[in-house]
Structures are given as structure tokens and as C-alpha cells.
Protein backbone atom coordinates (compact mmCIF):
# COMPACT_ATOMS: atom_id res chain seq x y z
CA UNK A 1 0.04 -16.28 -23.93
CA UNK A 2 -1.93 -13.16 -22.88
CA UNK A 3 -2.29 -12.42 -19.58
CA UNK A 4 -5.40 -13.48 -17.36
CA UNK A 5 -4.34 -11.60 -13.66
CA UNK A 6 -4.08 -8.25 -12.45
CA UNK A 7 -2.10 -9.29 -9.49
CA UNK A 8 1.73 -10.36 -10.75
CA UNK A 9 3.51 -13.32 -9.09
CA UNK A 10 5.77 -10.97 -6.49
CA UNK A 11 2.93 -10.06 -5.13
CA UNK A 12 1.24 -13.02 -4.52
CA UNK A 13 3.75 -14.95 -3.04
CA UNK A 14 4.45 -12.41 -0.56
CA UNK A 15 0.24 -12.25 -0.07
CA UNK A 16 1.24 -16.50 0.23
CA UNK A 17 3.87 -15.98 2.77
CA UNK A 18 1.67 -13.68 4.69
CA UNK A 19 -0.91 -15.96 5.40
CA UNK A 20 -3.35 -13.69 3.06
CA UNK A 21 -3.82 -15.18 -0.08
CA UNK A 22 -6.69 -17.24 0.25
CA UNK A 23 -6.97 -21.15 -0.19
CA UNK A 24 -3.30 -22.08 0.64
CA UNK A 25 -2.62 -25.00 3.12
CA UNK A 26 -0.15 -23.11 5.01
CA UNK A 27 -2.00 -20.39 5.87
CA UNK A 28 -2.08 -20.90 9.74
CA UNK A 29 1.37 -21.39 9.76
CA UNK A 30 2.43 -18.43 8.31
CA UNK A 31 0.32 -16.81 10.81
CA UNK A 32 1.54 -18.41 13.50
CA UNK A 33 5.13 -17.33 12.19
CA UNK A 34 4.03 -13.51 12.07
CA UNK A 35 2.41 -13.45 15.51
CA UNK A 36 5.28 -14.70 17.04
CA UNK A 37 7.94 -12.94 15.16
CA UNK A 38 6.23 -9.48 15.32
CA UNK A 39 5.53 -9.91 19.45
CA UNK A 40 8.63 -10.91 20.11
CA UNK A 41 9.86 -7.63 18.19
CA UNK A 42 7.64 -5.24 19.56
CA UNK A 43 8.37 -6.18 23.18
CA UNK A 44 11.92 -6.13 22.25
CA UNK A 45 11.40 -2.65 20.97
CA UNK A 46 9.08 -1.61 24.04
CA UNK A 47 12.13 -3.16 26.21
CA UNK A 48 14.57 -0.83 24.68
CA UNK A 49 12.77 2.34 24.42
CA UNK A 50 11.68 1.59 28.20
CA UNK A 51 15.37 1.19 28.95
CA UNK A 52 16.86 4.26 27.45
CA UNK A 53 14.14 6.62 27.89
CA UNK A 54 16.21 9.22 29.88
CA UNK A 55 19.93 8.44 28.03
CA UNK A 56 20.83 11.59 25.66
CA UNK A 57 21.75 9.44 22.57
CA UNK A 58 18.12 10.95 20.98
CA UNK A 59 19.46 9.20 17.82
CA UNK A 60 19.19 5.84 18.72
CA UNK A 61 16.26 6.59 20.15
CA UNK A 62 14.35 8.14 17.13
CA UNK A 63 15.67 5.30 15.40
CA UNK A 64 14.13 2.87 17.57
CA UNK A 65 10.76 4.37 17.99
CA UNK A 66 10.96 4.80 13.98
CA UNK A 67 10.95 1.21 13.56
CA UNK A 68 8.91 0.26 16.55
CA UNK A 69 6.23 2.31 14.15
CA UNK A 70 6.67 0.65 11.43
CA UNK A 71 6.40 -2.89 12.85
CA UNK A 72 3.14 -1.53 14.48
CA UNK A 73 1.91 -0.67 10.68
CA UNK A 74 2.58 -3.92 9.57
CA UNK A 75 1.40 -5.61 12.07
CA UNK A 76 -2.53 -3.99 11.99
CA UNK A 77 -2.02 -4.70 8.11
CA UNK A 78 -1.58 -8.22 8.70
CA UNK A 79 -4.57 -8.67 11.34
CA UNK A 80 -6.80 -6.33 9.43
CA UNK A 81 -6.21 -8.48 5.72
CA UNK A 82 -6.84 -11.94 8.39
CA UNK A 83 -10.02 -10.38 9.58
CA UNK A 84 -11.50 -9.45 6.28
CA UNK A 85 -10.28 -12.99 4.68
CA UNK A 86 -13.97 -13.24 2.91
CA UNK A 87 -14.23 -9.60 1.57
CA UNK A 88 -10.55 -10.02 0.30
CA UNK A 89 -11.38 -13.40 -1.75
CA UNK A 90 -14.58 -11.70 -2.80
CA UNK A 91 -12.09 -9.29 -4.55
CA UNK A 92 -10.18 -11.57 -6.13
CA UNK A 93 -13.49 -13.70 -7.48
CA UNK A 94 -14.64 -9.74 -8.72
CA UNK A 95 -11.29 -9.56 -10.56
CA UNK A 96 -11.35 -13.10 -12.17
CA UNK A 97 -14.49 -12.06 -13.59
CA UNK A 98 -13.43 -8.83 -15.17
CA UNK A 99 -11.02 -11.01 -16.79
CA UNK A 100 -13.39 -13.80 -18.14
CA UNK A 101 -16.00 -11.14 -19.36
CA UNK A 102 -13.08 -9.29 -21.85
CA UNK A 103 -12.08 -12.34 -23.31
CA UNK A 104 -14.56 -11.66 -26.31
CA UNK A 105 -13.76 -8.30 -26.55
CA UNK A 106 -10.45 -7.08 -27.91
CA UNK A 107 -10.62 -3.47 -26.65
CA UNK A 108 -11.88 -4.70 -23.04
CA UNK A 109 -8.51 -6.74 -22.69
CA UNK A 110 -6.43 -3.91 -24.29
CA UNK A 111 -7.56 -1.94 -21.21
CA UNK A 112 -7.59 -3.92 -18.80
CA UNK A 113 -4.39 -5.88 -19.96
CA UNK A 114 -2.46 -2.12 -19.72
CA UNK A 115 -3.40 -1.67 -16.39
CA UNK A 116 -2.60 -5.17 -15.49
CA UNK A 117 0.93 -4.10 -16.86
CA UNK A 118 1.20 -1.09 -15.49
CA UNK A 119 0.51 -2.77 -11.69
CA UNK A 120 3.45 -5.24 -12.67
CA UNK A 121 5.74 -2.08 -12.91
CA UNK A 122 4.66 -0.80 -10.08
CA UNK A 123 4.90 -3.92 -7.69
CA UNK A 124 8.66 -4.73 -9.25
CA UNK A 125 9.92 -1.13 -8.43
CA UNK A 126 8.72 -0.86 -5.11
CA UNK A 127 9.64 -4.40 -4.29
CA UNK A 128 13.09 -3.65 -5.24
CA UNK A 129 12.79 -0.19 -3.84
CA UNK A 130 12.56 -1.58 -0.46
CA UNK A 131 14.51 -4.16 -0.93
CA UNK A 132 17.30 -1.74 -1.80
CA UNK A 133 16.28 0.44 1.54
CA UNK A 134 16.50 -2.70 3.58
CA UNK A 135 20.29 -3.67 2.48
CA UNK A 136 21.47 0.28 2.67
CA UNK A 137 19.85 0.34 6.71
CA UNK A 138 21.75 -2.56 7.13
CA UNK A 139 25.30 -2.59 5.33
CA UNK A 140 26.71 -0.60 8.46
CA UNK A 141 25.95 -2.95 11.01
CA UNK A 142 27.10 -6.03 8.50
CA UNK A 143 30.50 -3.71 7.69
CA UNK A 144 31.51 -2.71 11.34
CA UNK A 145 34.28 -4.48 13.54
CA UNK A 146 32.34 -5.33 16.57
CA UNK A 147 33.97 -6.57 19.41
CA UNK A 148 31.44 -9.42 21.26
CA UNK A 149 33.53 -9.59 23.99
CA UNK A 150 33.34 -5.89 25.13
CA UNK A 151 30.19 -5.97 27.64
CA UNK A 152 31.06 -2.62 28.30
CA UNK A 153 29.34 -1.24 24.71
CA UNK A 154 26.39 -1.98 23.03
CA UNK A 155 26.23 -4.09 20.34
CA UNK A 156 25.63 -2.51 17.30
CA UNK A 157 22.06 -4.46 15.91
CA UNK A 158 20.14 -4.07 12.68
CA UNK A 159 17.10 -3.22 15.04
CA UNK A 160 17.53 -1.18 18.13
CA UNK A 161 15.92 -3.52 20.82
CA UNK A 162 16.89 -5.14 24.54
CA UNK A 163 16.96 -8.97 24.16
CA UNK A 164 16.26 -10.84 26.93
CA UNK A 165 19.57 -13.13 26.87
CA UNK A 166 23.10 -12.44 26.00
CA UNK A 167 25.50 -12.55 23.19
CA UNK A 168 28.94 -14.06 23.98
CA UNK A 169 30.22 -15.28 20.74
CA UNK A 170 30.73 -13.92 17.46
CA UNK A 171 29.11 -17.08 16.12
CA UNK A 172 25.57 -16.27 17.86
CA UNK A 173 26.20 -12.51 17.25
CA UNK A 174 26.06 -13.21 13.42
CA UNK A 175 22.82 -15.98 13.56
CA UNK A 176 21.07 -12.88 15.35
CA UNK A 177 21.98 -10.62 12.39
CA UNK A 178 21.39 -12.89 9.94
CA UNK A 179 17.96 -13.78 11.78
CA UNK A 180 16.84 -9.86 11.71
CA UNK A 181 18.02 -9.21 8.12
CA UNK A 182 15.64 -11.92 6.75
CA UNK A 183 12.65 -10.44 9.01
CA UNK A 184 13.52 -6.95 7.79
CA UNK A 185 13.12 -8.13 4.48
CA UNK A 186 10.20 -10.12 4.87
CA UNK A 187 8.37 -7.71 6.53
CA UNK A 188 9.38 -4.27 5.06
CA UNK A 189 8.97 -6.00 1.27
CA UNK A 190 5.51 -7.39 2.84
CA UNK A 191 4.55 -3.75 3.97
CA UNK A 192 5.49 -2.51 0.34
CA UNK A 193 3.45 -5.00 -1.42
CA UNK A 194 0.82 -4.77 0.59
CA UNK A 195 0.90 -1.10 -0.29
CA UNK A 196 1.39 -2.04 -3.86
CA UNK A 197 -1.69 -4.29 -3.92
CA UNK A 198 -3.90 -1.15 -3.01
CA UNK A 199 -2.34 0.28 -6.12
CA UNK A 200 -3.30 -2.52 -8.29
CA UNK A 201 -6.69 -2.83 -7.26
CA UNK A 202 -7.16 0.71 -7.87
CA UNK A 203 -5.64 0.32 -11.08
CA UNK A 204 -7.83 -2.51 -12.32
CA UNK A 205 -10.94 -0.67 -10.85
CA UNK A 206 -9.37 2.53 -13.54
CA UNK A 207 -9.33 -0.17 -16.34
CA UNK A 208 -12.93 -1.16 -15.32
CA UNK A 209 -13.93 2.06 -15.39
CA UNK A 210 -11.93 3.11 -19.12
CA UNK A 211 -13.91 -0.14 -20.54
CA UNK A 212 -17.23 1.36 -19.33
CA UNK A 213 -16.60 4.98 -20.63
CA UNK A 214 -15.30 3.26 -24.01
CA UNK A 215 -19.13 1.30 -23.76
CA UNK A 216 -20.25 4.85 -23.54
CA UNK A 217 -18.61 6.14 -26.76
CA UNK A 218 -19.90 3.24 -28.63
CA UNK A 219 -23.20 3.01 -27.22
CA UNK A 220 -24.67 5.36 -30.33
CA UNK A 221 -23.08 4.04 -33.42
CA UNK A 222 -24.21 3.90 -36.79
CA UNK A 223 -24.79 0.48 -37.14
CA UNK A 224 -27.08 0.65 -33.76
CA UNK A 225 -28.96 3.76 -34.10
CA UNK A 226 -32.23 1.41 -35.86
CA UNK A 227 -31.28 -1.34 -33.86
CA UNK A 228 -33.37 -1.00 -30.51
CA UNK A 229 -32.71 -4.30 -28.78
CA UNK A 230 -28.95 -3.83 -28.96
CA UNK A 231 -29.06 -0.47 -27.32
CA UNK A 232 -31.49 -2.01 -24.86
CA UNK A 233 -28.62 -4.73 -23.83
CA UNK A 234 -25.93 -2.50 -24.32
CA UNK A 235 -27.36 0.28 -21.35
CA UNK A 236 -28.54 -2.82 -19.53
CA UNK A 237 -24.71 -3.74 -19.57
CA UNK A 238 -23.24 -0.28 -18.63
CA UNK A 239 -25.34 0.20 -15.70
CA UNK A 240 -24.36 -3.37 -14.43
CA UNK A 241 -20.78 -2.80 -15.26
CA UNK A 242 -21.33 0.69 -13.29
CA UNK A 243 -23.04 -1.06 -10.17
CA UNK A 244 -20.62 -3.59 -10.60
CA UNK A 245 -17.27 -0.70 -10.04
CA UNK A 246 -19.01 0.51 -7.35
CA UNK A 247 -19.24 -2.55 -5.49
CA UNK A 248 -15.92 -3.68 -6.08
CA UNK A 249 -14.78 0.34 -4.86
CA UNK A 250 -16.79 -0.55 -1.98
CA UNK A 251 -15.29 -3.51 -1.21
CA UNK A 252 -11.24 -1.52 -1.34
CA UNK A 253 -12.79 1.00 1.01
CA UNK A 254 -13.98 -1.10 3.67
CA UNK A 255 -10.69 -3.22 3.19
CA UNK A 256 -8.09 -0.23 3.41
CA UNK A 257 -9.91 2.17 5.84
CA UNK A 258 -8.57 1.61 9.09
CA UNK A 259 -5.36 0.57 7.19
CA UNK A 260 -5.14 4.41 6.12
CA UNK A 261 -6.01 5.42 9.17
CA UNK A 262 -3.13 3.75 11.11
CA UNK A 263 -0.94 5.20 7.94
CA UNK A 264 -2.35 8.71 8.62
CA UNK A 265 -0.95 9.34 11.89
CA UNK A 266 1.70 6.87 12.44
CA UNK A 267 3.48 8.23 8.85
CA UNK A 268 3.16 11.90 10.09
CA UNK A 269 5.04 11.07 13.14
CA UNK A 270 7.38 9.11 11.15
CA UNK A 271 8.36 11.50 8.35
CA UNK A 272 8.85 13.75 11.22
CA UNK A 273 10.72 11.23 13.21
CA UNK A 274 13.01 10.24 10.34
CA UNK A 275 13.64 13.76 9.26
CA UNK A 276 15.06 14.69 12.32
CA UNK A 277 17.41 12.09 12.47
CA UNK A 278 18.68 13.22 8.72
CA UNK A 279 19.08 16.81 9.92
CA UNK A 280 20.65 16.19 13.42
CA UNK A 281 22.79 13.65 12.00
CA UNK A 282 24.68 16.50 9.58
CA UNK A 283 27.93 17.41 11.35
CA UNK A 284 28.61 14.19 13.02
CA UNK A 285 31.51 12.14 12.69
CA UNK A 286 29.30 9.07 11.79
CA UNK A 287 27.03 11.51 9.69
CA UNK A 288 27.45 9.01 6.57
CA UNK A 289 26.05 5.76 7.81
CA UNK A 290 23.12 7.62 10.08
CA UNK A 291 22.15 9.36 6.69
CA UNK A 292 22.04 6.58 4.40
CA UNK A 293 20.54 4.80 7.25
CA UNK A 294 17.52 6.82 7.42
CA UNK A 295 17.23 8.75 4.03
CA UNK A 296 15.95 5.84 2.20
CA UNK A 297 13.37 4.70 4.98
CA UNK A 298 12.59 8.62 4.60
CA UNK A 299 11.81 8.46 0.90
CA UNK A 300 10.11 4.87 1.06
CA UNK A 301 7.96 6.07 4.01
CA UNK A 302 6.64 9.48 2.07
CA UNK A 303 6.27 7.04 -0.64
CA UNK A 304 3.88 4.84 1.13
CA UNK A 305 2.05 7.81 2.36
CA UNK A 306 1.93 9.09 -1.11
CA UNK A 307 0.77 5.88 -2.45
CA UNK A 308 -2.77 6.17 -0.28
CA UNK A 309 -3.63 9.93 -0.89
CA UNK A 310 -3.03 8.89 -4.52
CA UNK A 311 -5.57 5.69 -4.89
CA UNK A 312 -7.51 7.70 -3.46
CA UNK A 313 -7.15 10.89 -5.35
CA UNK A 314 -7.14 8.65 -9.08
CA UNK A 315 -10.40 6.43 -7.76
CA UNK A 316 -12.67 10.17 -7.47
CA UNK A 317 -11.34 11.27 -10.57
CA UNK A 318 -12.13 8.12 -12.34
CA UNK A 319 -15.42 7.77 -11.08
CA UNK A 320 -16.24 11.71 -12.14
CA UNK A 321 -15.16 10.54 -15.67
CA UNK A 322 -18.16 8.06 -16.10
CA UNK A 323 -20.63 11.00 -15.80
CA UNK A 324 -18.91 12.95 -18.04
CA UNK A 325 -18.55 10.18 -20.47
CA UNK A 326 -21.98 9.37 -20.35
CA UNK A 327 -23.13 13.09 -20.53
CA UNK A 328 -20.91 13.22 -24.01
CA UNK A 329 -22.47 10.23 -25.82
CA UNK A 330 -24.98 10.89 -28.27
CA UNK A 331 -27.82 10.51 -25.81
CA UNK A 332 -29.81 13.30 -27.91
CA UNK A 333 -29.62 10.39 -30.78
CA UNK A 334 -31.51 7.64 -29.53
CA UNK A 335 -35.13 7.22 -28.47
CA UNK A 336 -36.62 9.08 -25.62
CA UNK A 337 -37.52 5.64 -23.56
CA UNK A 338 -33.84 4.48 -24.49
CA UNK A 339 -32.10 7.80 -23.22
CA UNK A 340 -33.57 7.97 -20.16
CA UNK A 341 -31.49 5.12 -18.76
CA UNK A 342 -28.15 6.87 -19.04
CA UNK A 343 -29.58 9.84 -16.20
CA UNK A 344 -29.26 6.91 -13.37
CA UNK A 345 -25.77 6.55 -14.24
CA UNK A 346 -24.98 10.30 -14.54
CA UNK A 347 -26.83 10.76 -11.32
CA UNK A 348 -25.21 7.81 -9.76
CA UNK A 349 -21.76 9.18 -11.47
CA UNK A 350 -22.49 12.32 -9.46
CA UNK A 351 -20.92 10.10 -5.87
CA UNK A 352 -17.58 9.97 -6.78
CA UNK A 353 -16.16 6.58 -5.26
CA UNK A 354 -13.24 7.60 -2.55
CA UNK A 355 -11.13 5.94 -0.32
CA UNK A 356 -11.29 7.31 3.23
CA UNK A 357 -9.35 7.49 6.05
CA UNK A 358 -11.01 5.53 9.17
CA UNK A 359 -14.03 7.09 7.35
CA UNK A 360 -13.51 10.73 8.67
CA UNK A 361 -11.71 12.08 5.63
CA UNK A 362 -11.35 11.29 1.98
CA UNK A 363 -7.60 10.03 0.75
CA UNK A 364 -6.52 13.08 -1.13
CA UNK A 365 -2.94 14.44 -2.31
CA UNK A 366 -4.90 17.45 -0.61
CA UNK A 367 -4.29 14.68 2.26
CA UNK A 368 -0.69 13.94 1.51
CA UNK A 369 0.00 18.01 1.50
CA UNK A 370 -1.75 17.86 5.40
CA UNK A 371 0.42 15.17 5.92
CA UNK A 372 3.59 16.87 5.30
CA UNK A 373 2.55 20.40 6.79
CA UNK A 374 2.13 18.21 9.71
CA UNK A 375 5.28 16.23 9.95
CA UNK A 376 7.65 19.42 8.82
CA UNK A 377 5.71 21.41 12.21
CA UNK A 378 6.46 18.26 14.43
CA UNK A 379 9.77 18.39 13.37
CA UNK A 380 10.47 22.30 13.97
CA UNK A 381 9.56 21.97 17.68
CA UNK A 382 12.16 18.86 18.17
CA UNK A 383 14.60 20.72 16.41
CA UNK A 384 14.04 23.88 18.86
CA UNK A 385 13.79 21.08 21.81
CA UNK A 386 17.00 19.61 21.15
């Protein structure tokens, strides 16, 4: 059976258990689920960092304000997908299309069955990726002899945070574990999907735009040279197709903006963050566990930051493609009143489509290099601080 969705089945049950994917009964309860769960963690967070602001463990602390971060991110992910519920199903109904329109046409669903593919790949790795990140941050705390009774140390948690009540028996000790273990996983693989799904939009908006360039090429055949109407319906076609990419661009930009834009600077402190707790943690007797700790949540997070400044980076070059696709046809062929068409899409082609940050800057791997100039000067000064 050939395939007939972009987005795989990973990702949208994790969209499902969200309370993004659009249409589902259970939608306000899964909502209702993240509110709670993600409050509850951030004032637990807040609660600790408040706490042991002045103690000299910097460590723990890094660590803590490393996650607290990351919560944050997936937290204005979540609201900002809830807010834009209409422009996200408007996506989706864009995509369906795509799909019923290159059912007729065996090249159209070569393309845009490859990048289909290709977004499956994608989604798998970096839902096992962080997966995998999620199980090595927590095998130390699962693996270590705690004592519950000692009141005198702190009880070594999957998440650094302050709880408001105690913990007096191994029995409740090992529900809270087990309790933050499935909301790591939940929402670190939700933040990586989430992440993914930019990815696979972008990716079917790159098939989109390989079936309109492939229009392009074809446009001045030898069977349609004499054949005026079906160049007519065929430019008619490209320049809806065209309008039709831009829209659906459009539509990523305004969903992703302010997404980037929370990515932007709360990854640059991050990388920075996490970096320094790699470096400072070389030397110490526990050197093994605080490394494998935090080098995977190091690689995942330049990963995610990497993931933007690419979309955006493949999206302009994309778009500059249709203008030089159209420029190489053989315009020079056809009829003067049948050429003349093909200038609105090279002038159109002319505004490469981006993806922005908050709508101040264009997502770049320019971007991504700023990013990491950034986060490697951070983390000089709190290596001189320390």
C-alpha cells in the first residue's frame, strides 16, 4: 500500500498525547495533564534554585537551571501549538491535499513519497535519540544505594527540585522516580518530535517545491510546443502550485516564530550551561556519571538548535531553486503571450521563503554559528568566575 501521510505514526501519537493533534476527544484532558504536570515542575524547580542559590555545589545548580530551561521550552511549545490549533489543522488539510493531487501523477508521488520517507527517518532517530538521552541522565539515580532514612543528605532525584512533602520510605522514594522518569520521557520525546515535525513540514514543503521545478522542466516538451491550451493549464498550474508553497511556508513561519525565538536564547544559555558542567565535571571523583549525565543533553540540545537554523537555511534555498528552474526552461520556445507568465514566478521566486526568529532574524546555520560563538563566550567567563 503506498503511503498517503507525511507525518509517521510516532509522531502523531505524541502530537495525540499532547493535546495537539486536532479532532481527538481527549484533547482537554491531555491538556489538563500538561498544565498541571509542567506547574507543578517549574515551581518545584523555582523552589530549589530559590533554596540553594548561595550553596557552592554550582553543579547541581547548573543542572537544575539546565532543566528548569528546558521545561520552560516545552512548555511555550505546548501553549503556542494550543493557541494556533486552526492554523495547525489548516496545515494538515494543506498536506492532505498535496497528497490527493499526486495520486495521478507518478513522478509527483515519487517526490513527495521520498520526502515523506525521509521525515520517517528523521522522526525514528531523534525519537530514539532522546529516548536514549533520557535513560543515560537517569541510570545513575536508578543505580545508586540511597539511604531514605538519612535526613541528613539529599536525596539523589532524576530532577533537581524541593518538593513540598517528605520522603520516608523507600516504597514512596521509588513511585517518585518512577513518576519523573515517565514525565522525562514524555516530555523530552514530546520536545524532540515537536522539533521533528518542523523538519517534516519543511521537508514536504522541499517535495512541493521539487514537483513544481520538475513542472518547470516539462512545461516545454515536444509533444506541447503546438499545443497552446495545455501550456495555458500547465503555467496556470505552476503559479497555483507556487502561491500554493508560499502559503503553506507562511503558515510554518507564523507557527514556529516565537517557538525559535524562545529556542534562540534559552539554547545559547543552555549549550553554555551544559558545557560547563562537562568541563568542570573532569577531575572529579564522580566525573563519570556527571559526564554522561550531561553530554548527551549537550549533543541533543545543539541538535535541536541545529534543527531550526537548518529548516530554515533548506526552506531559502529551496525557494531560490524555483526561479532558477523557471529561468532554465525553454521559455525562449513558446509564444510571447505564453512566456510572459513564467516572469511572475521568477519575480515572485526572487522572496526567498524563510523561517525567522520572533521575526527579527532569518533561521540560518549563519544563525546556528551565532549561536555557538555565543554560548562558547558565556561559557569562558563562568569558567574564569569559578
Amino acid at each position: 500500500m503506498t503511503r498517503r501521510s507525511t507525518i509517521n505514526r510516532t509522531l502523531k501519537l505524541m502530537l495525540t498525547l499532547c493535546g495537539i493533534w486536532p479532532g481527538i476527544s481527549c484533547v482537554i484532558i491531555c491538556r489538563v495533564y500538561w498544565i498541571i504536570a509542567l506547574a507543578t515542575d517549574e515551581i518545584c524547580h523555582y523552589r530549589y534554585l530559590s533554596m540553594h542559590l548561595r550553596t557552592n555545589d554550582l553543579f547541581d545548580l547548573m543542572d537544575c537551571f539546565s532543566s528548569f530551561l528546558t521545561q520552560i521550552k516545552f512548555s511555550t511549545k505546548l501553549i503556542i501549538f494550543w493557541i494556533n490549533e486552526r492554523k495547525f489543522l489548516t496545515i494538515l488539510t494543506m498536506m492532505t491535499e498535496d497528497w490527493n493531487d499526486c495520486v495521478d501523477n507518478d513522478v509527483t508521488m515519487r517526490e513527495t513519497v521520498y520526502k515523506a520517507k525521509l521525515a520517517n527517518r528523521i522522526t525514528n532517530a531523534m525519537f530514539t535519540l532522546h529516548l536514549l538521552t533520557i535513560v543515560a541522565y537517569s541510570i545513575g539515580v536508578f543505580l545508586a544505594d540511597v539511604d531514605v532514612t538519612d535526613h541528613k543528605s539529599e536525596l539523589p532525584l532524576l530532577l533537581k527540585v524541593e518538593l513540598p512533602i517528605g520522603i520516608n520510605t523507600k516504597r514512596t522514594y521509588k513511585m517518585l522516580l518512577a513518576t519523573q522518569f515517565v514525565h522525562l520521557i514524555m516530555s523530552g520525546c514530546g520536545t524532540g518530535l515537536l522539533n521533528a515535525l518542523l523538519l517534516t513540514l519543511t521537508l514536504h514543503v522541499g517535495g512541493q517545491i521539487d514537483v513544481l521545478r520538475s513542472w518547470l522542466k516539462t512545461l516545454v516538451s515536444d509533444e506541447n510546443k503546438e499545443r497552446h491550451k495545455s501550456i495555458v493549464a500547465t503555467t496556470n498550474k505552476i503559479i497555483q502550485k507556487h502561491q500554493k508553497i508560499i502559503t503553506f511556508s507562511e503558515h510554518i513561519e507564523d507557527l514556529y516564530t516565537y517557538i525559535a525565538l524562545v529556542q534562540f536564547t534559552s539554547n545559547t544559555v543552555l549549550i553554555c550551561s551544559l558545557g560547563f558542567l562537562i568541563v568542570t565535571a573532569i577531575g572529579n571523583p564522580d566525573a563519570t556519571e556527571q559526564i554522561v549525565r550531561s553530554l548527551l543533553f549537550y549533543t541533543v540540545t545543539n541538535l535541536e538548535a541545529f534543527i531550526f537554523c537548518f529548516a530554515g537555511e533548506y526552506i531559502k534555498n529551496k525557494s531560490k531553486a524555483i526561479g532558477t528552474a523557471a529561468y532554465d526552461s525553454a521559455w525562449y520556445d513558446l509564444k510571447p503571450e505564453n512566456s510572459r507568465n513564467l516572469i511572475f514566478v521568477i519575480l515572485r521566486a526572487q522572496k526567498q521563503l524563510t523561517l525567522t526568529v520572533g521575526k527579527i532574524m532569518d533561521l540560518s546555520l549563519e544563525s546556528f554559528t551565532s549561536i555557538m560563538k555565543a554560548s562558547g563566550s558565556y561559557l569562558s567567563v563562568l569558567l574564569a568566575m569559578q
